[in-house]
C-alpha atoms as a PDB file:
ATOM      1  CA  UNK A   1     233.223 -34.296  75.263  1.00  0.00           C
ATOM      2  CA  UNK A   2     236.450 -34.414  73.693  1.00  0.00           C
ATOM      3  CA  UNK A   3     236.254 -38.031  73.062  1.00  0.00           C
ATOM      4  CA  UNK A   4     233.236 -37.432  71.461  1.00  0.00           C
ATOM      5  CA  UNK A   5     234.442 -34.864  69.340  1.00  0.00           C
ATOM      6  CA  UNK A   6     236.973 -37.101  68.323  1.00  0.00           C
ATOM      7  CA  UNK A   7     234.677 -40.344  67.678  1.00  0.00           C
ATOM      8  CA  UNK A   8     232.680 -38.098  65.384  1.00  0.00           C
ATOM      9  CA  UNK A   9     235.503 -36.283  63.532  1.00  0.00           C
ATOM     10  CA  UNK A  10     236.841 -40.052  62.412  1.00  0.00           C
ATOM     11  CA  UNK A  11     232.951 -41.182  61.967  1.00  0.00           C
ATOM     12  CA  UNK A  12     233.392 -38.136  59.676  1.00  0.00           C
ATOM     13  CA  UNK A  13     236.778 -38.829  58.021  1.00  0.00           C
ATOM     14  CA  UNK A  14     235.739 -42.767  57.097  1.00  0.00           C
ATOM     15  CA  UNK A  15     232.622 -41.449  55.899  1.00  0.00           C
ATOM     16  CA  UNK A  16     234.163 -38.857  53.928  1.00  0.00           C
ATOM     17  CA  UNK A  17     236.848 -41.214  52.147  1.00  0.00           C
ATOM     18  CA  UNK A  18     234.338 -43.569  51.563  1.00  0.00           C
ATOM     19  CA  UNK A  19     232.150 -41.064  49.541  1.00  0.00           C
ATOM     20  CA  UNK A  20     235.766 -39.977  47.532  1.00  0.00           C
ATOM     21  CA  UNK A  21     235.889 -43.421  46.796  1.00  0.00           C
ATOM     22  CA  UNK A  22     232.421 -43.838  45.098  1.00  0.00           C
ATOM     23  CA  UNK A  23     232.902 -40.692  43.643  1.00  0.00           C
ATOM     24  CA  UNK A  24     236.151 -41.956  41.830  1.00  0.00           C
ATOM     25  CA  UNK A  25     234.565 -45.292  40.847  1.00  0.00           C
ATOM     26  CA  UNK A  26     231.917 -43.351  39.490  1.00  0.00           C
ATOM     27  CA  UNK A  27     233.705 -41.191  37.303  1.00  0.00           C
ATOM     28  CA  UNK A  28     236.531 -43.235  36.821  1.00  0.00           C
ATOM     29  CA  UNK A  29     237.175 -42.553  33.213  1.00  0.00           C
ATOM     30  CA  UNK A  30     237.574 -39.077  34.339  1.00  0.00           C
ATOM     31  CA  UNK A  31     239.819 -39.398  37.043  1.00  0.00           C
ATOM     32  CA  UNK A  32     241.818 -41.661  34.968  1.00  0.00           C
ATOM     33  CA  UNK A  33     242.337 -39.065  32.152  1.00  0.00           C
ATOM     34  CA  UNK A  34     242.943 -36.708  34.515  1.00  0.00           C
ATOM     35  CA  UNK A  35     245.633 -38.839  36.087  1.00  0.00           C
ATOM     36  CA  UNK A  36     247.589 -39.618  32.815  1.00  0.00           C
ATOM     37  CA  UNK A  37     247.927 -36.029  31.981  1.00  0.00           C
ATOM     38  CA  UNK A  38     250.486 -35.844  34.935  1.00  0.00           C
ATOM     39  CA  UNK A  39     252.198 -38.379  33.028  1.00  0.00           C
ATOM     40  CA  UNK A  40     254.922 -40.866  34.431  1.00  0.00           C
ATOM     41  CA  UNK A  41     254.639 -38.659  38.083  1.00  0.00           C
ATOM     42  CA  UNK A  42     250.916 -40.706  38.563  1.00  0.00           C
ATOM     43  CA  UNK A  43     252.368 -43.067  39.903  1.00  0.00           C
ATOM     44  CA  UNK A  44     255.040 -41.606  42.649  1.00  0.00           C
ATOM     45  CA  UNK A  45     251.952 -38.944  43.687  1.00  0.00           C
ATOM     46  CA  UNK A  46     249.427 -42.022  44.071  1.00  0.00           C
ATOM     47  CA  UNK A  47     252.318 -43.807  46.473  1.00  0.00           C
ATOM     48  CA  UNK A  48     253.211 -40.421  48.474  1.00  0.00           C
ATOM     49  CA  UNK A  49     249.833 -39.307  49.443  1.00  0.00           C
ATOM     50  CA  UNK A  50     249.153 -43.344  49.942  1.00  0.00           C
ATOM     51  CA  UNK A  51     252.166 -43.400  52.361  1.00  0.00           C
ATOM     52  CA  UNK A  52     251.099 -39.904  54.198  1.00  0.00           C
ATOM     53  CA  UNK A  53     247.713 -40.941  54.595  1.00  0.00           C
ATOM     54  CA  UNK A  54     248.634 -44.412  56.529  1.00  0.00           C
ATOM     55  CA  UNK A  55     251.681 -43.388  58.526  1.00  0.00           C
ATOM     56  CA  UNK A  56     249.199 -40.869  60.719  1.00  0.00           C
ATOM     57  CA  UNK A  57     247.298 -41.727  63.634  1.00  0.00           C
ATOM     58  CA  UNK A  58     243.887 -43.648  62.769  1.00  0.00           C
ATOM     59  CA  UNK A  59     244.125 -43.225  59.157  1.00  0.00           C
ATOM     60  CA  UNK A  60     241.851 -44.825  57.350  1.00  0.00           C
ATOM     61  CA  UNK A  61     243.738 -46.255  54.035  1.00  0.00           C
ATOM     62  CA  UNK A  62     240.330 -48.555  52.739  1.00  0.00           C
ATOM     63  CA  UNK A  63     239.504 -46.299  50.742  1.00  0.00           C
ATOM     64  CA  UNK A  64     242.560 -45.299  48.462  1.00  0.00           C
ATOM     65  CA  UNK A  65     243.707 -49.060  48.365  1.00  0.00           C
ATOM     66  CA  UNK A  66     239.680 -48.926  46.705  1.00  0.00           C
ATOM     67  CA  UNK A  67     240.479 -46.176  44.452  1.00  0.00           C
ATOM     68  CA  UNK A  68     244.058 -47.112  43.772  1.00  0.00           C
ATOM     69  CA  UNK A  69     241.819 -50.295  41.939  1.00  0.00           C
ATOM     70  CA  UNK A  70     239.863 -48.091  40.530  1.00  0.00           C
ATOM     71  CA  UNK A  71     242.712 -45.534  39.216  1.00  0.00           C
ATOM     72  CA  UNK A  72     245.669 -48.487  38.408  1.00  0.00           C
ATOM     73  CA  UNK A  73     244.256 -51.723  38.097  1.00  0.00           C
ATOM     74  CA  UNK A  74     244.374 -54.590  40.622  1.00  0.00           C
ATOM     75  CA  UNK A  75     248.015 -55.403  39.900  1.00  0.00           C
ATOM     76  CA  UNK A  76     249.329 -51.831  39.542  1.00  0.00           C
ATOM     77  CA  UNK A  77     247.414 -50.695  42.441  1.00  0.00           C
ATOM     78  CA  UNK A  78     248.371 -53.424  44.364  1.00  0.00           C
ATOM     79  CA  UNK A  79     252.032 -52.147  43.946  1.00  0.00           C
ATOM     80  CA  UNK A  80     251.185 -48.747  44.752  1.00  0.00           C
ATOM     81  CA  UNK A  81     249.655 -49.753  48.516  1.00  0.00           C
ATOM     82  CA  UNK A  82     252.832 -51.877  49.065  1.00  0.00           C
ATOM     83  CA  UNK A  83     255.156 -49.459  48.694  1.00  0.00           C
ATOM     84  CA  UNK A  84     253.184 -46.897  50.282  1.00  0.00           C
ATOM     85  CA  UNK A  85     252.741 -48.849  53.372  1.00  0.00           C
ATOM     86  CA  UNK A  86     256.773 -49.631  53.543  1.00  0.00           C
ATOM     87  CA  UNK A  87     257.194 -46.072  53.549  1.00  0.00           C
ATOM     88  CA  UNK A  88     254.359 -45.335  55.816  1.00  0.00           C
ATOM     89  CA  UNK A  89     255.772 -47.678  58.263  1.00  0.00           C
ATOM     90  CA  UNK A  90     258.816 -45.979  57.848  1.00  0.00           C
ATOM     91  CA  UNK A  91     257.485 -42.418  58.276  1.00  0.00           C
ATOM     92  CA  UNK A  92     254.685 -43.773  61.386  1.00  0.00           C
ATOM     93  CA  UNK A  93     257.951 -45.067  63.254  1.00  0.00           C
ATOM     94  CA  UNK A  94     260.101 -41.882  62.948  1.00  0.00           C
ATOM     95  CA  UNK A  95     257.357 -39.674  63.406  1.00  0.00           C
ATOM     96  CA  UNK A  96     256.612 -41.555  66.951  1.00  0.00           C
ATOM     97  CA  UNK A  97     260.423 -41.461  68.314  1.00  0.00           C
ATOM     98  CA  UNK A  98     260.328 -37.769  67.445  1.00  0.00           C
ATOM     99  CA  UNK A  99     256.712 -37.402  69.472  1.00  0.00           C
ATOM    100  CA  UNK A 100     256.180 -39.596  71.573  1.00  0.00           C
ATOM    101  CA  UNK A 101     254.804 -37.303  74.219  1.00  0.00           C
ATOM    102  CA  UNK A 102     251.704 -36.498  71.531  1.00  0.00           C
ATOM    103  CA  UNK A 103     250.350 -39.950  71.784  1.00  0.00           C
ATOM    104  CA  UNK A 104     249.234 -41.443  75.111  1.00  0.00           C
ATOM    105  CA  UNK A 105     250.407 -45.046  74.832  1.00  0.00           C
ATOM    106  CA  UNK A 106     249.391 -46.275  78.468  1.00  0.00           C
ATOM    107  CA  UNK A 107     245.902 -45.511  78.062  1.00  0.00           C
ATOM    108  CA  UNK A 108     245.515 -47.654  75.042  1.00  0.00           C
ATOM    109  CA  UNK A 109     247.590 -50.221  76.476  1.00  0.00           C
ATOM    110  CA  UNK A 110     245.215 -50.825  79.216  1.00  0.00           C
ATOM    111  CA  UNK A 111     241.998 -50.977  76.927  1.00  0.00           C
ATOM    112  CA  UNK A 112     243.905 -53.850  74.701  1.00  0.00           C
ATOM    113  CA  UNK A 113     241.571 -57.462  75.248  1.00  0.00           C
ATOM    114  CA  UNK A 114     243.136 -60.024  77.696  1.00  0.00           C
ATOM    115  CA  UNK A 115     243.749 -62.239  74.775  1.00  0.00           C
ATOM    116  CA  UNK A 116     246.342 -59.563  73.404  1.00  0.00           C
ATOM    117  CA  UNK A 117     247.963 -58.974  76.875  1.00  0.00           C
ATOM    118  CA  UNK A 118     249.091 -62.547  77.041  1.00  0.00           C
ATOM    119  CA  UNK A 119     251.908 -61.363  74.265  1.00  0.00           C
ATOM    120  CA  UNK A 120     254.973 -59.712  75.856  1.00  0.00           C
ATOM    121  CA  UNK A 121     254.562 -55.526  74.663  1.00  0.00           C
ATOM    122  CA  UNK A 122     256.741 -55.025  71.882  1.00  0.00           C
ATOM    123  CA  UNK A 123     257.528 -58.312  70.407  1.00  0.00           C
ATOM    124  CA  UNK A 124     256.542 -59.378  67.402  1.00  0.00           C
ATOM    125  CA  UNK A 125     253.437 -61.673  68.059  1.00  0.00           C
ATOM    126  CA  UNK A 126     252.381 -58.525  70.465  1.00  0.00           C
ATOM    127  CA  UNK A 127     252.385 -56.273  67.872  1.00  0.00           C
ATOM    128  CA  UNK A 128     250.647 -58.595  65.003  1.00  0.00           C
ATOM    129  CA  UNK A 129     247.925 -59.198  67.600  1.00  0.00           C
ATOM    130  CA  UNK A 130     247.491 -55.609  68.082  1.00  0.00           C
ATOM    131  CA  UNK A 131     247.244 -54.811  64.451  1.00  0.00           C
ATOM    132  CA  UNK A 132     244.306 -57.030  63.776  1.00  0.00           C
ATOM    133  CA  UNK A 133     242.178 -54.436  66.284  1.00  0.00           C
ATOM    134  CA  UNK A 134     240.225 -52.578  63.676  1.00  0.00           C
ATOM    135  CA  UNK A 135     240.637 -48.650  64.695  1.00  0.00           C
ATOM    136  CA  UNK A 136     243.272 -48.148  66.965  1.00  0.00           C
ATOM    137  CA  UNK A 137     245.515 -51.117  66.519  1.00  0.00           C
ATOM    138  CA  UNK A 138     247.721 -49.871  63.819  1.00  0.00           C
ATOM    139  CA  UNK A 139     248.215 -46.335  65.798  1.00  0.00           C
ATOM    140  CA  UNK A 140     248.953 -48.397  69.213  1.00  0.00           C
ATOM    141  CA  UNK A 141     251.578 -51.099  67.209  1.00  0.00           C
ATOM    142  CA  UNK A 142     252.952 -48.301  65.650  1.00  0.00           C
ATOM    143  CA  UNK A 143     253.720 -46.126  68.924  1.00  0.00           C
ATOM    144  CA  UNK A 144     255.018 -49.403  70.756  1.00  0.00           C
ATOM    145  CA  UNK A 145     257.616 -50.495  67.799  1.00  0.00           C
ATOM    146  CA  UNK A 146     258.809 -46.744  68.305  1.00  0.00           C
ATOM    147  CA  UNK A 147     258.517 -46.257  72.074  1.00  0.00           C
ATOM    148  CA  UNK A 148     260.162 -50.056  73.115  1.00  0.00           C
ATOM    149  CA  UNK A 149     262.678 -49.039  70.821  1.00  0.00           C
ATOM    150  CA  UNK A 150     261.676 -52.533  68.515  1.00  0.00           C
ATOM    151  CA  UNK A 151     264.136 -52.420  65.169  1.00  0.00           C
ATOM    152  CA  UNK A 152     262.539 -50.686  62.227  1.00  0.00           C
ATOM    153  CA  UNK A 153     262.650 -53.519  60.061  1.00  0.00           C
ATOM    154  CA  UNK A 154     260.425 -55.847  62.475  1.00  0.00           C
ATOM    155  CA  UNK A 155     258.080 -52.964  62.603  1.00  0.00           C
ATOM    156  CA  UNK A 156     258.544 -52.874  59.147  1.00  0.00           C
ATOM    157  CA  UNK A 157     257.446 -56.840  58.278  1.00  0.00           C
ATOM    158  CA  UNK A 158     254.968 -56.784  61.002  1.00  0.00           C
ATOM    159  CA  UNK A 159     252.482 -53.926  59.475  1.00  0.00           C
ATOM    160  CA  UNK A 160     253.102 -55.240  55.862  1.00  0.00           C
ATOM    161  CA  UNK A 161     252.108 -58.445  56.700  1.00  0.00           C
ATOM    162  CA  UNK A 162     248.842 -57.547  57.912  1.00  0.00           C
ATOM    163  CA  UNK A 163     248.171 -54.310  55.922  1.00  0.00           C
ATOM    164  CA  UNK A 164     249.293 -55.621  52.757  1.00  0.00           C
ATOM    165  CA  UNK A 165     246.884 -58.747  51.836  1.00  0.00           C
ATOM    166  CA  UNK A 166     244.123 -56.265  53.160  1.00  0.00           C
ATOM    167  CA  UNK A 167     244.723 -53.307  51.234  1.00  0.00           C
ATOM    168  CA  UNK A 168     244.917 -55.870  47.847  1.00  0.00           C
ATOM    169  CA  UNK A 169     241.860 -57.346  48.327  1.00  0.00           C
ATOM    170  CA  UNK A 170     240.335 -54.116  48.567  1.00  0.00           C
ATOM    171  CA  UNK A 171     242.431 -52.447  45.709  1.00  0.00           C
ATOM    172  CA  UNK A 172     241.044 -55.947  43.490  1.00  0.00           C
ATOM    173  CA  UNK A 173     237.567 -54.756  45.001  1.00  0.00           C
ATOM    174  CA  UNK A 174     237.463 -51.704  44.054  1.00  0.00           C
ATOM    175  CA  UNK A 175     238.694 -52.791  39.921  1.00  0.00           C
ATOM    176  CA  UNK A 176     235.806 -55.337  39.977  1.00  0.00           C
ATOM    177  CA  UNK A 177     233.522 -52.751  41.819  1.00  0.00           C
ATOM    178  CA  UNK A 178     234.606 -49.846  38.975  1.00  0.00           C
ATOM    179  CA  UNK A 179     233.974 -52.662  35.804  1.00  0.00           C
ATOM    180  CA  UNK A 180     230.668 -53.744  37.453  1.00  0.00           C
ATOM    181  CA  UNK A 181     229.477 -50.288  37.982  1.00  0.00           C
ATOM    182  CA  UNK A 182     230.493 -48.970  34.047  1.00  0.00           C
ATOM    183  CA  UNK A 183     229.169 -52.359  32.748  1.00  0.00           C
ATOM    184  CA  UNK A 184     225.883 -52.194  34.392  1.00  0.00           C
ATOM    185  CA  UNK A 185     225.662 -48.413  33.108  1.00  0.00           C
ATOM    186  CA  UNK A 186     226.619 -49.505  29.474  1.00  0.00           C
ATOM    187  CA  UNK A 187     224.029 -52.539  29.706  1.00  0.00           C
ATOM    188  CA  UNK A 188     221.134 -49.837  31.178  1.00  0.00           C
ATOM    189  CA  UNK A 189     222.136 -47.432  27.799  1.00  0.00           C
ATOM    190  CA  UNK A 190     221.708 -50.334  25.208  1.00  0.00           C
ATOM    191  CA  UNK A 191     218.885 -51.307  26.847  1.00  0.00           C
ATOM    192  CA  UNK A 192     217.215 -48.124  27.075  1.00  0.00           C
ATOM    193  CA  UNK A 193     218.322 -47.785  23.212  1.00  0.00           C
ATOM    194  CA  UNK A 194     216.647 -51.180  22.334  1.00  0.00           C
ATOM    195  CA  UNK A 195     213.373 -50.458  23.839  1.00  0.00           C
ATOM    196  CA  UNK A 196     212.626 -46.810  22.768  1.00  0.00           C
ATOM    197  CA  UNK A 197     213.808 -47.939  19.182  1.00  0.00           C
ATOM    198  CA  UNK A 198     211.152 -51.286  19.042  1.00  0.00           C
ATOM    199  CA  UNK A 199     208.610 -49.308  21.430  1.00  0.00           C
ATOM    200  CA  UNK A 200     208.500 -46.144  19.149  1.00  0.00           C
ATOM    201  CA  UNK A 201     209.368 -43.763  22.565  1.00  0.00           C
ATOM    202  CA  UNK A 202     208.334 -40.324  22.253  1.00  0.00           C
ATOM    203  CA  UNK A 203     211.734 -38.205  20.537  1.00  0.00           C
ATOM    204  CA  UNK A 204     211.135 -34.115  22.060  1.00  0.00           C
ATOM    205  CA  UNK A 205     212.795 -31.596  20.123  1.00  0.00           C
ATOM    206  CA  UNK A 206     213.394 -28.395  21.028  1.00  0.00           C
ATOM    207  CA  UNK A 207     212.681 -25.261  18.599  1.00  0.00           C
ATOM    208  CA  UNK A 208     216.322 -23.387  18.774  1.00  0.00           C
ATOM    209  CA  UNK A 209     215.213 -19.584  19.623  1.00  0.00           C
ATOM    210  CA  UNK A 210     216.472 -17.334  17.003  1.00  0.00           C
ATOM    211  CA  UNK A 211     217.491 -13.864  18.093  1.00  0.00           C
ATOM    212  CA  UNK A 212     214.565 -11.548  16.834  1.00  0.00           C
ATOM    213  CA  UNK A 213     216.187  -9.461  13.486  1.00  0.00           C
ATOM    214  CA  UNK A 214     216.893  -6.006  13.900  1.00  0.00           C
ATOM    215  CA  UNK A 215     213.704  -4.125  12.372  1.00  0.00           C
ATOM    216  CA  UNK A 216     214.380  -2.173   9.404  1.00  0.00           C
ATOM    217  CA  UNK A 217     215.117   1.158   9.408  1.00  0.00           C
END
């Protein structure tokens, strides 16, 4: 039951992100007022709750490397996941020194594939292999780097690696995504213009309600 509870709170979660995501591309010109009021702290908010978000267990980070696209550009945004994810990697590896009792590393261990198992726990190619496992694998690399005691900095170049080109495809996916979406809604406008202006479409007006005047006395 509880694993069931779990499974649907991060069904939940992805969905959730995913649906913040849309909702950003949607009304990006919004957001991205919004965003510029804070002024030159944008940027340092956008990498902290980027970095909180991926250093805890089974984050899901698709969908703010998607909005950071939508928010900062490809290139901007692309700079915002990298050093969020150095600092996540930073904060994932302390956090699991300091707790290592929360996270139950064995179990996880013994679901890895065989192919994975062939790599010695806690080296490098171990922990690149285990990254590539969609769901889990970042939480497991993360909580062997810190439990076999692996130096921060390999931890470090091993999550980057993989997390990196990922998270900048999907932060160029979601710029193309928000210009697609805004172009096609401009396009549907001037078309909607064009027609109703050669096609003579039907203009309603609505009578404004005056207050009724005070009778006279």
């Amino acid at each position: 039951m509880n694993h069931s509870l779990r499974k649907g709170a991060a069904l939940a979660l992805l969905a959730a992100s995913f649906l913040l995501a849309f909702w950003v591309i949607r009304h990006q010109p919004r957001v991205e007022h919004e965003i510029r009021t804070i002024g030159p702290f944008a940027y340092p908010l956008a990498v902290a709750v980027f970095a909180l978000v991926a250093s805890a267990p089974f984050s899901v980070t698709d969908a703010l490397a998607i909005m950071n696209g939508a928010l900062f550009g490809p290139v901007n945004g692309t700079i915002v996941d990298s050093i969020g994810l150095v600092l996540a990697a930073l904060i994932g590896y302390w956090v699991n020194r300091h707790a290592s009792r929360v996270f139950n590393l064995q179990d996880y261990l013994h679901r890895l594939p065989p192919w994975v198992k062939r790599f010695p726990v806690g080296s490098p190619a171990f922990l690149l292999a285990v990254r590539v496992i969609p769901g889990f694998g970042g939480t497991v690399a993360t909580a062997t780097a810190a439990a076999f005691r692996v130096p921060v900095w390999v931890h470090v170049w091993t999550m980057c690696i993989i997390a990196i080109p990922i998270c900048s495809l999907l932060t160029i996916f979601g710029d193309r995504l928000t210009i697609a979406v805004h172009g096609y809604e401009a396009r549907a406008r001037h078309y909607a213009h064009h027609y109703c202006e050669t096609h003579r479409c039907p203009h309603f007006h609505f009578r404004r309600r005056e207050p009724p005047s005070p009778a006279p006395s």
